[in-house]
C-alpha atoms as a PDB file:
ATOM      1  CA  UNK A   1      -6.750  63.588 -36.687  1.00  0.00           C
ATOM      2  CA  UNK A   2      -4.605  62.757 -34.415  1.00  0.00           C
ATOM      3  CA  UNK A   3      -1.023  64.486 -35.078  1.00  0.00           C
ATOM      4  CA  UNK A   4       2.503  63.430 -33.692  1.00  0.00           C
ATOM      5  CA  UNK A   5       3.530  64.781 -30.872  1.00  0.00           C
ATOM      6  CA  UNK A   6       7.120  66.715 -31.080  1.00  0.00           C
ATOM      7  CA  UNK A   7       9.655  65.323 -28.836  1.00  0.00           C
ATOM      8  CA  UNK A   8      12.463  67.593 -26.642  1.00  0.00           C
ATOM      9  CA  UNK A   9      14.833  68.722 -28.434  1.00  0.00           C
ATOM     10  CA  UNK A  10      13.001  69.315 -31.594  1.00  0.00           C
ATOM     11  CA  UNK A  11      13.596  73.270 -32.519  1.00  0.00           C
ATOM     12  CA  UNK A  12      10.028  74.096 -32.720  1.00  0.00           C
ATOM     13  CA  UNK A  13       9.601  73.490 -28.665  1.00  0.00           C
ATOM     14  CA  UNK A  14      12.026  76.860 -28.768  1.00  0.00           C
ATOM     15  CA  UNK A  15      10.120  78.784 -31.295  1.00  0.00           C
ATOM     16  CA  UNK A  16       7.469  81.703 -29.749  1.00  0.00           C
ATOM     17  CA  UNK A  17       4.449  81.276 -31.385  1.00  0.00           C
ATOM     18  CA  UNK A  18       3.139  83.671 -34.025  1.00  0.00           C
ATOM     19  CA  UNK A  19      -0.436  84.935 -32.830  1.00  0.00           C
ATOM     20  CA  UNK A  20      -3.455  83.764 -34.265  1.00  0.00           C
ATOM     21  CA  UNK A  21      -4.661  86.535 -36.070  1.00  0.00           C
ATOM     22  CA  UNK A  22      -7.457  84.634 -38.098  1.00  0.00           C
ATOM     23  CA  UNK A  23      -9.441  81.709 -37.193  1.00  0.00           C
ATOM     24  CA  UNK A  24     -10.073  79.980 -40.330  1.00  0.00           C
ATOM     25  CA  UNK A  25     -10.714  76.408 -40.867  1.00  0.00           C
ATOM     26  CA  UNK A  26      -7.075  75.290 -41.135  1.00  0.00           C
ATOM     27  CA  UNK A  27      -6.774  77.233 -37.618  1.00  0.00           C
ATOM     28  CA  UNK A  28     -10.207  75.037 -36.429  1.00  0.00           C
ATOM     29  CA  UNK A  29      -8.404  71.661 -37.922  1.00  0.00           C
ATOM     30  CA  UNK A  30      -5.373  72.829 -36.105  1.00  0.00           C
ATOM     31  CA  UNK A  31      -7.769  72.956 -32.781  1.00  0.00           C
ATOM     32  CA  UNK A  32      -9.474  69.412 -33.212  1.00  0.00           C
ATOM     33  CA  UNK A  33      -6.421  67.806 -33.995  1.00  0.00           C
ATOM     34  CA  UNK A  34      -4.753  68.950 -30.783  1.00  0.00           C
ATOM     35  CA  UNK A  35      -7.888  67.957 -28.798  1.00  0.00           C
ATOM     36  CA  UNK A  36      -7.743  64.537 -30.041  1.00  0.00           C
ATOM     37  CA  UNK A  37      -4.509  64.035 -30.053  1.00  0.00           C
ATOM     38  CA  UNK A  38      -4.389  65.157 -26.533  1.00  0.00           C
ATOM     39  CA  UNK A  39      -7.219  62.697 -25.345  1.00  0.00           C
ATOM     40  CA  UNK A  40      -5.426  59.924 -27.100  1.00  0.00           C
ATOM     41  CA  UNK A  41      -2.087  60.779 -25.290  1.00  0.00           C
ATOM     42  CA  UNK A  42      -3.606  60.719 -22.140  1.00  0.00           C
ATOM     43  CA  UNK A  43      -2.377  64.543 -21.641  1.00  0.00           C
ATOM     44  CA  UNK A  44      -4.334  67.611 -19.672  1.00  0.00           C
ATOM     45  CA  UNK A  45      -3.239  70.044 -22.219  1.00  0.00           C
ATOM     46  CA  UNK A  46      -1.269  70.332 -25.786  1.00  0.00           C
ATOM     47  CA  UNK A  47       0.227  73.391 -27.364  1.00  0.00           C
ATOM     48  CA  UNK A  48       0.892  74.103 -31.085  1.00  0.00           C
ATOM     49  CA  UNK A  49       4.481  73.418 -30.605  1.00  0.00           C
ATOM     50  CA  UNK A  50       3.987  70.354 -29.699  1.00  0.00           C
ATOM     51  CA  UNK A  51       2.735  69.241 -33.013  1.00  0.00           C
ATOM     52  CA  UNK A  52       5.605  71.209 -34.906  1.00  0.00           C
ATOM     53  CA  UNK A  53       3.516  74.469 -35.349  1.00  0.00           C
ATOM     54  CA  UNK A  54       4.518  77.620 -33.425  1.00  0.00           C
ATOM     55  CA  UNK A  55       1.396  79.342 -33.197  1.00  0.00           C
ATOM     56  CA  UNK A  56      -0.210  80.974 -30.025  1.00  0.00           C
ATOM     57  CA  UNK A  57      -2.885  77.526 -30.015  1.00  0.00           C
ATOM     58  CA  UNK A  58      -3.505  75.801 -26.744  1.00  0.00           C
ATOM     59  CA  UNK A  59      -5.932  72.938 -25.297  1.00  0.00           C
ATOM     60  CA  UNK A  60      -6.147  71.993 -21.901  1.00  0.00           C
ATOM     61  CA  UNK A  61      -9.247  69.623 -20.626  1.00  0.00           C
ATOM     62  CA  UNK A  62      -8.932  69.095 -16.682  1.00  0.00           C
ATOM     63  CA  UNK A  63     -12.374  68.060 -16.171  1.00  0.00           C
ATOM     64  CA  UNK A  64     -11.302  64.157 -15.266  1.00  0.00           C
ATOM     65  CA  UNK A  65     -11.126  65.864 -11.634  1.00  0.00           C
ATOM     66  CA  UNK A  66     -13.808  68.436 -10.712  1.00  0.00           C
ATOM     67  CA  UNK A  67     -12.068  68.158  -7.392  1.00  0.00           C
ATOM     68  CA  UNK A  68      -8.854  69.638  -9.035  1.00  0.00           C
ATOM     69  CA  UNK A  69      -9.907  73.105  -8.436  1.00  0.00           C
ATOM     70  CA  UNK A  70     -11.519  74.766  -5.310  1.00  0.00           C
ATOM     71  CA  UNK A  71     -12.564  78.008  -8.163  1.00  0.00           C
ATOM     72  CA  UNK A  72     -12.824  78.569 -11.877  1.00  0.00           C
ATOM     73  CA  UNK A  73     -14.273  81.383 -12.880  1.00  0.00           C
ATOM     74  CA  UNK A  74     -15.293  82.766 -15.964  1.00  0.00           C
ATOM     75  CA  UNK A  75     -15.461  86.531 -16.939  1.00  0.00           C
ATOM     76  CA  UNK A  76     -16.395  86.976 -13.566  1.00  0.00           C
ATOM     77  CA  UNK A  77     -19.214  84.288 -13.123  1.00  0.00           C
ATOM     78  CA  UNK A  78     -18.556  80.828 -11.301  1.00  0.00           C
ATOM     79  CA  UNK A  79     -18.105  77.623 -14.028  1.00  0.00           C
ATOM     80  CA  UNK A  80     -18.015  74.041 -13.368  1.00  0.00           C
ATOM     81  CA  UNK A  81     -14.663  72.171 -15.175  1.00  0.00           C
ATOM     82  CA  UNK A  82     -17.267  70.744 -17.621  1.00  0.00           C
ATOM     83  CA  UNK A  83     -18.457  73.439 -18.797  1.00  0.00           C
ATOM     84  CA  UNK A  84     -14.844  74.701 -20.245  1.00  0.00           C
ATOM     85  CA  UNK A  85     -13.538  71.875 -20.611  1.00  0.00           C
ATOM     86  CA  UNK A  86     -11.866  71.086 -23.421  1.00  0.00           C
ATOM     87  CA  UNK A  87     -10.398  74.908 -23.285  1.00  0.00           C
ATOM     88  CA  UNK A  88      -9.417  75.771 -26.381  1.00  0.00           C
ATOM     89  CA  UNK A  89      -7.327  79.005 -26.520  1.00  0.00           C
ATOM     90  CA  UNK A  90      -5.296  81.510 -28.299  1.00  0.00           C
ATOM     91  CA  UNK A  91      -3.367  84.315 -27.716  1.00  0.00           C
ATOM     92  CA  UNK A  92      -3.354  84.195 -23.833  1.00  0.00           C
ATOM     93  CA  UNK A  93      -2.214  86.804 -21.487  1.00  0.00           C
ATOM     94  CA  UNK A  94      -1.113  85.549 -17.621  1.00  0.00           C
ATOM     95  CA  UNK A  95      -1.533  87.334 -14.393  1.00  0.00           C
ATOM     96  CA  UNK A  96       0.176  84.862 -11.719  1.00  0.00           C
ATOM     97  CA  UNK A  97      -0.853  85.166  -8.460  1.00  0.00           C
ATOM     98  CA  UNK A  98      -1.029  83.360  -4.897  1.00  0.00           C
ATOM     99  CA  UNK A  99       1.632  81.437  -3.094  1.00  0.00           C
ATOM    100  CA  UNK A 100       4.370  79.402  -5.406  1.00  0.00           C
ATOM    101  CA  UNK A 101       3.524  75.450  -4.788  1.00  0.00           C
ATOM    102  CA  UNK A 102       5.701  72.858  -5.953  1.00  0.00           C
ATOM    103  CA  UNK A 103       4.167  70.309  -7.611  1.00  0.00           C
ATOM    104  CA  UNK A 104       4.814  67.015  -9.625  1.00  0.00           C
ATOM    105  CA  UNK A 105       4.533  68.502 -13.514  1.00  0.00           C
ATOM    106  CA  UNK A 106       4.841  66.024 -16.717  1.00  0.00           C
ATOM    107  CA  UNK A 107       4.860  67.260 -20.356  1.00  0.00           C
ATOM    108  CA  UNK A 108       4.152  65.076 -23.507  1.00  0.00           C
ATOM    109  CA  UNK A 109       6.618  66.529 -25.148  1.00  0.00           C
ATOM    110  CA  UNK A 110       9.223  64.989 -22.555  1.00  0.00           C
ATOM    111  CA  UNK A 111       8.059  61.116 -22.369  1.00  0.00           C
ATOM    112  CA  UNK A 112       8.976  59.265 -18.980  1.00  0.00           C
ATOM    113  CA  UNK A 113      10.396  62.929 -17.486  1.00  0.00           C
ATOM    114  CA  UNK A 114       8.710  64.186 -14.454  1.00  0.00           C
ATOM    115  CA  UNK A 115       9.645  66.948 -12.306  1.00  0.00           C
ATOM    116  CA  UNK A 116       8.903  69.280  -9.036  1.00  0.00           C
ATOM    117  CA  UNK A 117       8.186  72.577 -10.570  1.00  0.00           C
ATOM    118  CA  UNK A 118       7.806  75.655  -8.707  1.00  0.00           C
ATOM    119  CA  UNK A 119       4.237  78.016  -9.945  1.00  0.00           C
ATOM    120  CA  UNK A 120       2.268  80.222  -8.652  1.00  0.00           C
ATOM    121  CA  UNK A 121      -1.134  78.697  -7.127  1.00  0.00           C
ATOM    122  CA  UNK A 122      -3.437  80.819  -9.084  1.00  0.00           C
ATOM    123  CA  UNK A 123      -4.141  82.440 -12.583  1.00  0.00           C
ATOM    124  CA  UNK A 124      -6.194  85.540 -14.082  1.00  0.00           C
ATOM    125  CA  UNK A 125      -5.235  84.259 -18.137  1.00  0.00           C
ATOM    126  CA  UNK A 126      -7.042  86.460 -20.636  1.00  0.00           C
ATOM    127  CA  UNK A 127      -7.240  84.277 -23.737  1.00  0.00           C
ATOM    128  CA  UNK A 128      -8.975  84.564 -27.117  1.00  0.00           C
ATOM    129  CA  UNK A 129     -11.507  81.886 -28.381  1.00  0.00           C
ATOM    130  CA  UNK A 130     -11.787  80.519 -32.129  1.00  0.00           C
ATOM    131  CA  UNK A 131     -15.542  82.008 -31.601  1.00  0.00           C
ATOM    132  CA  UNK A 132     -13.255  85.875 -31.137  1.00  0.00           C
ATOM    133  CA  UNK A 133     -14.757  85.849 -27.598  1.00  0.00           C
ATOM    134  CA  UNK A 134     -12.434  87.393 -25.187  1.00  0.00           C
ATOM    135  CA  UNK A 135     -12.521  85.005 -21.786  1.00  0.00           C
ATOM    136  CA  UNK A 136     -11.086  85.771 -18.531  1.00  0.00           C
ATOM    137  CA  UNK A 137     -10.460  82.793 -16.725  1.00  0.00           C
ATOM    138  CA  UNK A 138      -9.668  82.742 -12.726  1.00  0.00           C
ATOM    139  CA  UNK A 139      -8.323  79.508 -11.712  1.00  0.00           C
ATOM    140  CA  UNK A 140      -6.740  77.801  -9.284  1.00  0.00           C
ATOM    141  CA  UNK A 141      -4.940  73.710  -8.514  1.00  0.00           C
ATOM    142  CA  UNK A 142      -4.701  71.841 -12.042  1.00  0.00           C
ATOM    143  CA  UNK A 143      -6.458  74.259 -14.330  1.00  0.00           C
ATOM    144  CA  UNK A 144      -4.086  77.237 -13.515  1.00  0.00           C
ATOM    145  CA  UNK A 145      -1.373  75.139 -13.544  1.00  0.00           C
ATOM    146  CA  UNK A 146      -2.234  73.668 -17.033  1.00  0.00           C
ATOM    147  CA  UNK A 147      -2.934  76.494 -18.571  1.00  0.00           C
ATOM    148  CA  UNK A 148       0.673  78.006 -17.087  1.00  0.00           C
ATOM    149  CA  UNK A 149       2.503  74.637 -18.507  1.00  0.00           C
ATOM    150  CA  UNK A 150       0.986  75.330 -21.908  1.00  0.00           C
ATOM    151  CA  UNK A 151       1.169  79.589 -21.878  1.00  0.00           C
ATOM    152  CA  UNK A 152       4.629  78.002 -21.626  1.00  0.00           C
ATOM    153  CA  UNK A 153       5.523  76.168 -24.532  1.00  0.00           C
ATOM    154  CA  UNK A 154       3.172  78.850 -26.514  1.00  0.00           C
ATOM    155  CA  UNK A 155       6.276  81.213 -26.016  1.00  0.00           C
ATOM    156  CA  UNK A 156       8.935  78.810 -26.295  1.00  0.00           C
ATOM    157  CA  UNK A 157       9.625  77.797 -22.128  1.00  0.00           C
ATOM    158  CA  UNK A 158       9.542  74.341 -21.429  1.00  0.00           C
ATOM    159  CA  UNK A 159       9.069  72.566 -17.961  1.00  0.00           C
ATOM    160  CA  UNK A 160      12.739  71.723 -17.835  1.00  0.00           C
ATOM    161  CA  UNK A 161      13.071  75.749 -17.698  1.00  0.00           C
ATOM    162  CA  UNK A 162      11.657  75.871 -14.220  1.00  0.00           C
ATOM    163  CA  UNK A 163      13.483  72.595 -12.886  1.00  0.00           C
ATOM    164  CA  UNK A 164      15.771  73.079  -9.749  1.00  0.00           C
ATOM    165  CA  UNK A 165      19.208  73.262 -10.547  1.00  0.00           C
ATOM    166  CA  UNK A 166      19.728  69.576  -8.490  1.00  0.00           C
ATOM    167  CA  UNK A 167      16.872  68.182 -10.568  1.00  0.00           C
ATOM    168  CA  UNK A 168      18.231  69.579 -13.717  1.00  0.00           C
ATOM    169  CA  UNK A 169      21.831  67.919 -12.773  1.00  0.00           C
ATOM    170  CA  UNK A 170      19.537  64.802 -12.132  1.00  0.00           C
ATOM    171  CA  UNK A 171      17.907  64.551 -15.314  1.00  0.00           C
ATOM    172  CA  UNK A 172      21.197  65.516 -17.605  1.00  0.00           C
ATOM    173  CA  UNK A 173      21.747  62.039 -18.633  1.00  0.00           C
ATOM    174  CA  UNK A 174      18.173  61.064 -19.728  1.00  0.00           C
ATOM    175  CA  UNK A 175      18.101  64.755 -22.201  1.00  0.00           C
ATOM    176  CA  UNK A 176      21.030  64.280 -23.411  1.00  0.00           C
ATOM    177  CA  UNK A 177      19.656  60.712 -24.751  1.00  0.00           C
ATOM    178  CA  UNK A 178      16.852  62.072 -25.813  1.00  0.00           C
ATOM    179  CA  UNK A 179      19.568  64.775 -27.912  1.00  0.00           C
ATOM    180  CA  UNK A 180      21.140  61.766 -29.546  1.00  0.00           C
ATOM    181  CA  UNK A 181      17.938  59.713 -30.635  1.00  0.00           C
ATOM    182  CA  UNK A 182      16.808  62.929 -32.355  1.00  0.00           C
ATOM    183  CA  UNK A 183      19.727  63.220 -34.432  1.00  0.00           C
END
């Protein structure tokens, strides 16, 4: 089912999620919806928050563009975008590494708001499966960056967070309009 996606400044964007202790099938219904809500948004990746429920629940699907990463690894062993793709994770643990790159982010949550935003190249993110797998998952160009954006909102940081003070000055008009049509 395809859910509604929570707009900025909506509380729940703020709220750290709760971990997912127990997959169960409202946790599994959770997961579908925020796959196919994602594909029907046109996104790379949708949190929990982003559908109003602040749970530790993440998609990401970057396998549009194979060519997006020059490494994904799994637990160790080489894996094509495909193969992961749509990610579906809870619970995730980051290890940032590599040079910081400044790149063009966008965020669903945020409609017609891009931004430069300043992340690490690369990612070691231990995350949980709804199978209880534990993955590892080395990662580099969109996929680390995806799964940082949505580690993210799973703990309550949004995109505007890591703006540059000139681009948050830039941008103060169009959030605070987005302030008043929530009201």
């Amino acid at each position: 089912m395809i859910r509604p996606i929570v707009h900025y400044p909506d509380p729940v964007l703020r709220k750290s999620g709760a971990r997912v202790e127990t997959v169960d099938d409202e946790i599994r219904r959770l997961a579908d919806d925020l796959v196919e809500t994602m594909y029907d948004a046109q996104g790379v990746g949708l949190a929990a928050q982003q559908v109003g429920v602040a749970l530790q629940l993440a998609v990401v699907d970057v396998s549009h563009d194979e060519d997006c990463v020059t490494y994904c690894r799994v637990n160790g062993e080489a894996r094509k975008l495909a193969e992961i793709c749509p990610l579906v994770f809870a619970n995730p643990s980051l290890k940032l590494r590599g040079p910081k790159e400044r790149e063009n982010e966008g965020c669903l949550s945020f409609p017609d708001l891009r931004g430069e935003i300043l992340r690490p190249s690369e990612v070691v993110a231990t995350v949980e499966t709804l199978a209880g797998e534990t993955l590892v998952i080395e990662a580099d160009g969109l996929l680390s960056r995806a799964i940082q954006h949505e580690t993210d909102h799973l703990f309550g940081r949004l995109f505007i967070d890591r703006m540059s003070s000139a681009r948050k000055l830039a941008i103060r008009g169009h959030l605070r309009e987005m302030q008043e049509s929530y009201r």
